[in-house]
PDB file of N, CA and C in Angstrom:
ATOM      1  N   UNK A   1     -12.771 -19.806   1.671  1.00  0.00           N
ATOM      2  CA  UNK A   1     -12.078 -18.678   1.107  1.00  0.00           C
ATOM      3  C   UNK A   1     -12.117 -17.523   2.103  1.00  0.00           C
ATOM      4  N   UNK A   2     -11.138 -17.270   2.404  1.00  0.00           N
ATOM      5  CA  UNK A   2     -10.175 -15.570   3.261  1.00  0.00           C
ATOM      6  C   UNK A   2     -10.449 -14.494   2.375  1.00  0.00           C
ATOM      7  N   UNK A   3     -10.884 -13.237   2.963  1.00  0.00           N
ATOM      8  CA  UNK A   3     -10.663 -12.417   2.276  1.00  0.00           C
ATOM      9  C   UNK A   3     -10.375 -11.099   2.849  1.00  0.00           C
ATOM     10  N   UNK A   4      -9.338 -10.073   3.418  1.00  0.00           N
ATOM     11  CA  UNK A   4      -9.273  -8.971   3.846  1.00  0.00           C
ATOM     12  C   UNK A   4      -9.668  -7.745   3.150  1.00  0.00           C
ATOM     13  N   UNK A   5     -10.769  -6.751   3.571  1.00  0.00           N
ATOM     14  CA  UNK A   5     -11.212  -6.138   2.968  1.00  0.00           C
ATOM     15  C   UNK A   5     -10.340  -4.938   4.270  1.00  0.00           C
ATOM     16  N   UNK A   6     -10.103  -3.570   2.956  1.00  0.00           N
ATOM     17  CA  UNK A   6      -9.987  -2.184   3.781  1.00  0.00           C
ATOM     18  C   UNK A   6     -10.596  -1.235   3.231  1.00  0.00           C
ATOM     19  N   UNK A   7     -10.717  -0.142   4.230  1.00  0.00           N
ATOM     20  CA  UNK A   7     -11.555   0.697   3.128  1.00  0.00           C
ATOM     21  C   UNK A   7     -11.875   2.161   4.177  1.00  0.00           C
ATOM     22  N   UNK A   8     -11.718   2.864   3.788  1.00  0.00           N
ATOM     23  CA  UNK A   8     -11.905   4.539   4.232  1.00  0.00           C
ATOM     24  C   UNK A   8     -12.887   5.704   3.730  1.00  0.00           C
ATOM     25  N   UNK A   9     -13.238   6.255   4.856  1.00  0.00           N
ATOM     26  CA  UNK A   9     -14.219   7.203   4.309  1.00  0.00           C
ATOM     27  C   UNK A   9     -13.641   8.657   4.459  1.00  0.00           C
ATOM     28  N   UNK A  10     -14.212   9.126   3.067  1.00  0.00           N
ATOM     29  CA  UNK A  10     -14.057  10.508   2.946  1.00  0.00           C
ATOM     30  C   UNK A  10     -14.636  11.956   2.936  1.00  0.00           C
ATOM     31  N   UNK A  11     -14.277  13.012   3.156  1.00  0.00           N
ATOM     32  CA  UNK A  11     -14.478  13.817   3.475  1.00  0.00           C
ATOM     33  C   UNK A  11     -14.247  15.156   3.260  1.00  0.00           C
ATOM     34  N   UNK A  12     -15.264  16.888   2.797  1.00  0.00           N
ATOM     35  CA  UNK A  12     -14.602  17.351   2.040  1.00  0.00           C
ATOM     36  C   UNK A  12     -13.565  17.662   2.760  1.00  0.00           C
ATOM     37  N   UNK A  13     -13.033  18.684   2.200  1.00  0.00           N
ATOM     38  CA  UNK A  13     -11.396  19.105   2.133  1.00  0.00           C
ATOM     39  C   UNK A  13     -11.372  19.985   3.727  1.00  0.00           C
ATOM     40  N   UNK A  14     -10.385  19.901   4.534  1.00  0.00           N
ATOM     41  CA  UNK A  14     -10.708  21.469   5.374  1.00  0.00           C
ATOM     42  C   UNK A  14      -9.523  22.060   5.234  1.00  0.00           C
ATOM     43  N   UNK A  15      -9.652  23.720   5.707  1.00  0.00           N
ATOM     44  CA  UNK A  15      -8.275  24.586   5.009  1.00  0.00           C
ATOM     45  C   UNK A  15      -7.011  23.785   5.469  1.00  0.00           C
ATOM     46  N   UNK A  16      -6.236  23.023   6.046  1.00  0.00           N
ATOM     47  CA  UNK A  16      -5.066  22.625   5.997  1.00  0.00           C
ATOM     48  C   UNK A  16      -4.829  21.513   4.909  1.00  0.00           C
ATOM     49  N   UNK A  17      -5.652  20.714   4.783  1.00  0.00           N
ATOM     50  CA  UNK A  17      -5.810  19.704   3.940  1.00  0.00           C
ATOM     51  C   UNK A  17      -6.256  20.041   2.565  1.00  0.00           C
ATOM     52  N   UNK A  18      -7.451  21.135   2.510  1.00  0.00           N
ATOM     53  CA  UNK A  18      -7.606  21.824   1.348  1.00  0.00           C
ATOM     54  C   UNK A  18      -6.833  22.405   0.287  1.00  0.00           C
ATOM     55  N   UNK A  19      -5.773  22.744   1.410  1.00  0.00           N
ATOM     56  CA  UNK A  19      -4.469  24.108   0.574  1.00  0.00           C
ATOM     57  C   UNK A  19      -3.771  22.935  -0.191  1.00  0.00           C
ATOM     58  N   UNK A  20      -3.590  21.752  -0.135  1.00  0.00           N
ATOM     59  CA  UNK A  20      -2.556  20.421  -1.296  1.00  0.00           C
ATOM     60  C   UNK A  20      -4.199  20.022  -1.472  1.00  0.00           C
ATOM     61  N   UNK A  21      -5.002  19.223  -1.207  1.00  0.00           N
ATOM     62  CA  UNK A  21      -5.540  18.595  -2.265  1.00  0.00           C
ATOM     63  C   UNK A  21      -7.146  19.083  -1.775  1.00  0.00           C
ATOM     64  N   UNK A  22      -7.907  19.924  -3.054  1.00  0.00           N
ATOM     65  CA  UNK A  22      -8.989  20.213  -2.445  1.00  0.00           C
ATOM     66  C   UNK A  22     -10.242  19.449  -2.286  1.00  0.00           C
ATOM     67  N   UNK A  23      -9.896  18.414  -3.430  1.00  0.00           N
ATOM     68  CA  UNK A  23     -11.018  17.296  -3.277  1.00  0.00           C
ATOM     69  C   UNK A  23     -12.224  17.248  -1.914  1.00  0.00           C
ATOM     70  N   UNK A  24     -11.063  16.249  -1.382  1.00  0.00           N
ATOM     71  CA  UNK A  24     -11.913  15.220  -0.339  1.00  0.00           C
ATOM     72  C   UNK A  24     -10.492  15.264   0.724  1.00  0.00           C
ATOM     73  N   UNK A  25     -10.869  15.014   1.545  1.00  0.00           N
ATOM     74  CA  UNK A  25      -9.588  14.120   2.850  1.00  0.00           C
ATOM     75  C   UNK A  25     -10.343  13.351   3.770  1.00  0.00           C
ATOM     76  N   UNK A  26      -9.397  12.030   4.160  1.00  0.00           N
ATOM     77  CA  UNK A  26     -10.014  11.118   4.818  1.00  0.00           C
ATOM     78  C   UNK A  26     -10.689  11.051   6.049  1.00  0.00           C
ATOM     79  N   UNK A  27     -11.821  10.904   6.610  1.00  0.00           N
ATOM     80  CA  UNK A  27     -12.250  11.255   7.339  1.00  0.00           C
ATOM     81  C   UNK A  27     -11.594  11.238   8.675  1.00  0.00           C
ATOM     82  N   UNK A  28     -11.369  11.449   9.990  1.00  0.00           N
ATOM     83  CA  UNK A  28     -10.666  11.375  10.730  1.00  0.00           C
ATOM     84  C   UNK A  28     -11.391  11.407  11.823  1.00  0.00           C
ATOM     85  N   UNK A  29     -11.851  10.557  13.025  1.00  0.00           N
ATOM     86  CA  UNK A  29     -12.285  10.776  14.127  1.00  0.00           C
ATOM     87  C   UNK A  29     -11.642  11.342  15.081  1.00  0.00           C
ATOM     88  N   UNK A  30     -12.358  12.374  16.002  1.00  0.00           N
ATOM     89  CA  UNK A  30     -11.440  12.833  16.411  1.00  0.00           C
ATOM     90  C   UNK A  30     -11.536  12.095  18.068  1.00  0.00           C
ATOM     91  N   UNK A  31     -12.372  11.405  18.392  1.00  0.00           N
ATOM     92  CA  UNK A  31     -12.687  10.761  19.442  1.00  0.00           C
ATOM     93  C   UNK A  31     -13.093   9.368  19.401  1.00  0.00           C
ATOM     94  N   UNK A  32     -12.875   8.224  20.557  1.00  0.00           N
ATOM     95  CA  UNK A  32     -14.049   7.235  20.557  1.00  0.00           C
ATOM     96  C   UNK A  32     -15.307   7.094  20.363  1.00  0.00           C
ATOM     97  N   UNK A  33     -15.889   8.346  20.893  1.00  0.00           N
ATOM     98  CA  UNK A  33     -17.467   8.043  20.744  1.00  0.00           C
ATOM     99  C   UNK A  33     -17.725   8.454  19.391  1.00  0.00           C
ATOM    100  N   UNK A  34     -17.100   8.909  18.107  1.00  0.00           N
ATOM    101  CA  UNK A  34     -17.470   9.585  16.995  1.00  0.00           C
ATOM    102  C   UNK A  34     -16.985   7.985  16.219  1.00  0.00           C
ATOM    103  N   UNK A  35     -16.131   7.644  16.829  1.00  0.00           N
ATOM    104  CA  UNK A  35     -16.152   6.139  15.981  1.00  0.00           C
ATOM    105  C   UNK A  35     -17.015   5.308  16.441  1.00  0.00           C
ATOM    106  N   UNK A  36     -17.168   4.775  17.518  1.00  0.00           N
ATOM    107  CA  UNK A  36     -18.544   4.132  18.059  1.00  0.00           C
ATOM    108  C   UNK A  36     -19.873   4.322  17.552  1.00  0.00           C
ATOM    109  N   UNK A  37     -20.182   5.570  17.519  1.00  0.00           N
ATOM    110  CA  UNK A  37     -21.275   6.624  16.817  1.00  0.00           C
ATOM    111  C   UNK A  37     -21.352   6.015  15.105  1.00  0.00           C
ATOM    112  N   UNK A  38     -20.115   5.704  14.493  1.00  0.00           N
ATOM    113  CA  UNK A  38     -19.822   5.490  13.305  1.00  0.00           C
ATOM    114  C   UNK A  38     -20.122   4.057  13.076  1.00  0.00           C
ATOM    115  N   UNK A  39     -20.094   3.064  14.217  1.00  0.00           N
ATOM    116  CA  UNK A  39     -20.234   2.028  13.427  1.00  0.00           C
ATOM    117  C   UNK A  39     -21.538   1.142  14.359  1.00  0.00           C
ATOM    118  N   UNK A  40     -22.758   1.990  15.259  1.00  0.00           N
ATOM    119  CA  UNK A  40     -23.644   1.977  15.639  1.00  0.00           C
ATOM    120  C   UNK A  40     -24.897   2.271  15.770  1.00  0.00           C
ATOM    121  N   UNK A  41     -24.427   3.477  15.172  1.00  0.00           N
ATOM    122  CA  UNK A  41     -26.027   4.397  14.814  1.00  0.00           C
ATOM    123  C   UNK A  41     -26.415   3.967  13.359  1.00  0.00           C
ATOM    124  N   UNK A  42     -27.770   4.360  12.760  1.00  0.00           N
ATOM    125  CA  UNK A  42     -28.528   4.014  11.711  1.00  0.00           C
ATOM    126  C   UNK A  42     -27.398   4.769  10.875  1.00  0.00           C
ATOM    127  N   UNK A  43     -27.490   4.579   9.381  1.00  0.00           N
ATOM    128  CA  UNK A  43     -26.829   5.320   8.420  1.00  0.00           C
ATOM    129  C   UNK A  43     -26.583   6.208   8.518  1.00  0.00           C
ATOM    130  N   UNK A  44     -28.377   6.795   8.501  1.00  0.00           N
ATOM    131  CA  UNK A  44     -28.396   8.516   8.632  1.00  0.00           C
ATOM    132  C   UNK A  44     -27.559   9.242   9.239  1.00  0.00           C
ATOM    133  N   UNK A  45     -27.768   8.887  10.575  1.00  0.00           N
ATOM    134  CA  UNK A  45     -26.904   8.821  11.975  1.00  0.00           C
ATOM    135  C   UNK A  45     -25.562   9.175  11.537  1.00  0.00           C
ATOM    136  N   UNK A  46     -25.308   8.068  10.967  1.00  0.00           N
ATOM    137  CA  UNK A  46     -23.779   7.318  10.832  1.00  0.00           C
ATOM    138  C   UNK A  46     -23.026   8.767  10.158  1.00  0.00           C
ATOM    139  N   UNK A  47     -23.755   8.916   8.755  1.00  0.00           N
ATOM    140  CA  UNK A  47     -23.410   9.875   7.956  1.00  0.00           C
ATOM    141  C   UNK A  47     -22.814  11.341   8.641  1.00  0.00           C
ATOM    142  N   UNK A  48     -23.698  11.647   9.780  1.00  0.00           N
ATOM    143  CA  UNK A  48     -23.831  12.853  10.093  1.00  0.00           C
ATOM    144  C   UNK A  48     -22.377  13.145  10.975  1.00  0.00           C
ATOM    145  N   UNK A  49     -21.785  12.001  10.858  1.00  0.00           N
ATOM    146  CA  UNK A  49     -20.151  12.104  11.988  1.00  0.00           C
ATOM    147  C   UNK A  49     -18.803  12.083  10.385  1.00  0.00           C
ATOM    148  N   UNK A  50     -19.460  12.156   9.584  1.00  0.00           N
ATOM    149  CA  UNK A  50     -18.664  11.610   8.345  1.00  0.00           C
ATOM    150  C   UNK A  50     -18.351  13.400   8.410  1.00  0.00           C
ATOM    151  N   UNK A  51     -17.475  14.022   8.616  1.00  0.00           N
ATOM    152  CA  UNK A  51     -17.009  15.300   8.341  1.00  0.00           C
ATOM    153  C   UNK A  51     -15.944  15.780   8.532  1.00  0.00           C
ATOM    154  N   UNK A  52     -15.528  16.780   8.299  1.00  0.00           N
ATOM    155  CA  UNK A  52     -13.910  17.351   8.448  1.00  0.00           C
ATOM    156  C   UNK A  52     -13.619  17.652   9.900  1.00  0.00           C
ATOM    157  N   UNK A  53     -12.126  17.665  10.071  1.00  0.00           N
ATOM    158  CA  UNK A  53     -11.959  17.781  11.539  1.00  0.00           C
ATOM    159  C   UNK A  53     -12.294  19.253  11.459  1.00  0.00           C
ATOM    160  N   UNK A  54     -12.357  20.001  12.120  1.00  0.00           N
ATOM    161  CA  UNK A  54     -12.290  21.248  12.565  1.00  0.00           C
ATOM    162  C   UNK A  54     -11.158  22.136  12.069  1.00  0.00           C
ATOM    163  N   UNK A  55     -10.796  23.420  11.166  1.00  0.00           N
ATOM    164  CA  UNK A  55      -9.507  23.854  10.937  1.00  0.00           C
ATOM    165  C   UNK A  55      -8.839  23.877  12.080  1.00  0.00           C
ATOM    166  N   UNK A  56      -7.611  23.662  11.661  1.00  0.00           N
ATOM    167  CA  UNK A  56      -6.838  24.023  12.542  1.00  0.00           C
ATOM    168  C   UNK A  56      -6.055  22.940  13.058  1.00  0.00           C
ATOM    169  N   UNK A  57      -6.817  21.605  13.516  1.00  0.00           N
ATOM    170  CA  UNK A  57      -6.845  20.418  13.870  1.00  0.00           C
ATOM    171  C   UNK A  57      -5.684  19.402  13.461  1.00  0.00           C
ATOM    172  N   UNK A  58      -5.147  19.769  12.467  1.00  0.00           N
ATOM    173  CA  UNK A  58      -4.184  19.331  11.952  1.00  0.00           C
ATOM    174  C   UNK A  58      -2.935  20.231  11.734  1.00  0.00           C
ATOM    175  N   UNK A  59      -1.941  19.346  11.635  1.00  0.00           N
ATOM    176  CA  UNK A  59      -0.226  20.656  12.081  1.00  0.00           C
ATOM    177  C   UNK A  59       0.461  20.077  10.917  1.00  0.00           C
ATOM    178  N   UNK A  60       0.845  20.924   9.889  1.00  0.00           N
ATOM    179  CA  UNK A  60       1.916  20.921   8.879  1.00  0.00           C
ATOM    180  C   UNK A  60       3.486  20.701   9.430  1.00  0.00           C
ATOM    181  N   UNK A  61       3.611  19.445   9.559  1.00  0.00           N
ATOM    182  CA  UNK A  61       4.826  19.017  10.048  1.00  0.00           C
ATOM    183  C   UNK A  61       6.470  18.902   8.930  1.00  0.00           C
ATOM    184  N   UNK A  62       6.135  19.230   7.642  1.00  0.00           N
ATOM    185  CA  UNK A  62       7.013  19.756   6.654  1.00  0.00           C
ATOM    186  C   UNK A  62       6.781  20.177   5.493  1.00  0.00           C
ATOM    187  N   UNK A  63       7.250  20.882   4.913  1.00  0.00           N
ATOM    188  CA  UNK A  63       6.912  21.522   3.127  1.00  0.00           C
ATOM    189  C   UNK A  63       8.276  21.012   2.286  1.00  0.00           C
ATOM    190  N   UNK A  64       7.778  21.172   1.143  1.00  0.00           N
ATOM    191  CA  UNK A  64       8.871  21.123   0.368  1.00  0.00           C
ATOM    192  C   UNK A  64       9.496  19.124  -0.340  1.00  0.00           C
ATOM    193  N   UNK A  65      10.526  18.955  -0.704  1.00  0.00           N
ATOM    194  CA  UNK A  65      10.278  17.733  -1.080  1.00  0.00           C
ATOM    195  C   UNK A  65      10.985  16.576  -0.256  1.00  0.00           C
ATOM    196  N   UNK A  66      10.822  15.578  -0.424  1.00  0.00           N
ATOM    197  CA  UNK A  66      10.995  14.663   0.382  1.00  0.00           C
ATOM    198  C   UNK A  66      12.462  13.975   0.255  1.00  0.00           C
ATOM    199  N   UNK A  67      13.643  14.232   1.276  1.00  0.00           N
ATOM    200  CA  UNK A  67      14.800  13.983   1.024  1.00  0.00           C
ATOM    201  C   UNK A  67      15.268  12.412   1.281  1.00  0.00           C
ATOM    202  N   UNK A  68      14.369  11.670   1.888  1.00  0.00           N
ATOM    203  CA  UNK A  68      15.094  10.105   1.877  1.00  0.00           C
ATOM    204  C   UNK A  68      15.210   9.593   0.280  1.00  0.00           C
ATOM    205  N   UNK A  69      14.403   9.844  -0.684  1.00  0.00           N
ATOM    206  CA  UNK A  69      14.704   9.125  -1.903  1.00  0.00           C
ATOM    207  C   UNK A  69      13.880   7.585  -1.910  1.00  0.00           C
ATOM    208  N   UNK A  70      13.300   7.773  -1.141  1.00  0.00           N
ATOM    209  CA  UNK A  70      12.013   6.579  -0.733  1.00  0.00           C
ATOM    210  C   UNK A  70      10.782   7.314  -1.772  1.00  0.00           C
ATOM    211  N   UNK A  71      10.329   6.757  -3.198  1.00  0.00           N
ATOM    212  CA  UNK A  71       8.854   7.346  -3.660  1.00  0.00           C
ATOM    213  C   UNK A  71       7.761   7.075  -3.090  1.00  0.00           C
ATOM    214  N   UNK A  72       6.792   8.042  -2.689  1.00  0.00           N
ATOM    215  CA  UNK A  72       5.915   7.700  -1.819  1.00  0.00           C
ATOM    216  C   UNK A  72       4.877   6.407  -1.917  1.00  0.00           C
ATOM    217  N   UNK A  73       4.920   6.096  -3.580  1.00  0.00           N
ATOM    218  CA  UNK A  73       4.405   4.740  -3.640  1.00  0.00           C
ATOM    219  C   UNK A  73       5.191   3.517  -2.534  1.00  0.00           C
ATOM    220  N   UNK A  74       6.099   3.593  -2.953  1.00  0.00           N
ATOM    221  CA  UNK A  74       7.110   2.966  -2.688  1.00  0.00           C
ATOM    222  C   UNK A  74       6.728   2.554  -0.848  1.00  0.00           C
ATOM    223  N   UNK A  75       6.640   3.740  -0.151  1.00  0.00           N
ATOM    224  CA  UNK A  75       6.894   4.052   1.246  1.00  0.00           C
ATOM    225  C   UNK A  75       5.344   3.570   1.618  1.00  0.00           C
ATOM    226  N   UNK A  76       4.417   4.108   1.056  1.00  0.00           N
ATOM    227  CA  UNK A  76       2.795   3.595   1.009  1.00  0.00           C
ATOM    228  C   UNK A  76       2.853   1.899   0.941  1.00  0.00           C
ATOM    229  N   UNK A  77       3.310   1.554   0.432  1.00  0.00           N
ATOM    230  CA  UNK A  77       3.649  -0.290   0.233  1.00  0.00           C
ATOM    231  C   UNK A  77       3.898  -0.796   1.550  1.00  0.00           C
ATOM    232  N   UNK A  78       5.444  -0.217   2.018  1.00  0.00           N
ATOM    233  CA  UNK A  78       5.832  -0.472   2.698  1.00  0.00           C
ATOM    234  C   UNK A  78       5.125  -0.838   3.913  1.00  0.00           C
ATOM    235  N   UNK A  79       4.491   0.721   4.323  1.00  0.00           N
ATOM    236  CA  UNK A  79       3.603   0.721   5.700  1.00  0.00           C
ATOM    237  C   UNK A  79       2.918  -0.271   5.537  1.00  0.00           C
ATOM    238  N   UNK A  80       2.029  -0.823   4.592  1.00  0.00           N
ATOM    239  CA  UNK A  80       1.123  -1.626   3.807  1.00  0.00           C
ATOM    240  C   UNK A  80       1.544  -2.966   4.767  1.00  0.00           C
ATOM    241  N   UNK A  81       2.631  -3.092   4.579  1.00  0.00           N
ATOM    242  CA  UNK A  81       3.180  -4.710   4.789  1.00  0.00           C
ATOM    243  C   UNK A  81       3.849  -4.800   5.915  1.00  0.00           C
ATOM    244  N   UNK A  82       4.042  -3.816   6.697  1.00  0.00           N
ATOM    245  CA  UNK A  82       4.801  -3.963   8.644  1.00  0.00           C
ATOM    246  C   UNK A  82       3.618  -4.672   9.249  1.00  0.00           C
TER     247      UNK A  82
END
C-alpha cells in the first residue's frame, strides 16, 4: 500500500497577511538553510525557524474580487492536479 502524505506548517499572522486573515499564515522559508535547519535540527531547534516572514516581505499583488469566474475552490483543485 502507496500513500502520499502533504502537509504545512503554520504560523502567526504578520501585518500583510494579518490585514485578510489574522489567524495563522503558512509558514514560509525564506532561505535554504531555514529549510535544511527545518528538517535537521532537534524539534526544539526545528520549532524555533517555524515563524513569520518579516513585515514587509510579502507584496499585495491585487485587491478586490477575482474576475476569471474560476471559484477559488475550484482553482485550488486545479493546481492540486498539474
Amino acid at each position: 500500500m502507496a500513500s502520499q502524505l502533504f502537509g504545512f506548517l503554520t504560523t502567526d499572522a504578520h501585518k500583510e497577511v494579518g490585514d485578510f486573515i489574522p489567524k495563522a499564515m503558512p509558514v514560509i522559508f525564506a532561505g535554504s538553510n531555514e529549510i535544511e535547519a527545518c528538517l535537521t535540527l532537534s524539534t526544539d531547534d526545528a520549532l524555533k525557524v517555524q515563524k513569520p516572514l518579516a513585515d514587509g516581505m510579502l507584496k499585495i499583488v491585487a485587491r478586490g474580487e477575482k474576475e476569471d469566474g474560476v471559484s477559488p475552490a475550484v482553482a485550488s483543485l486545479e493546481r492540486c492536479l498539474l
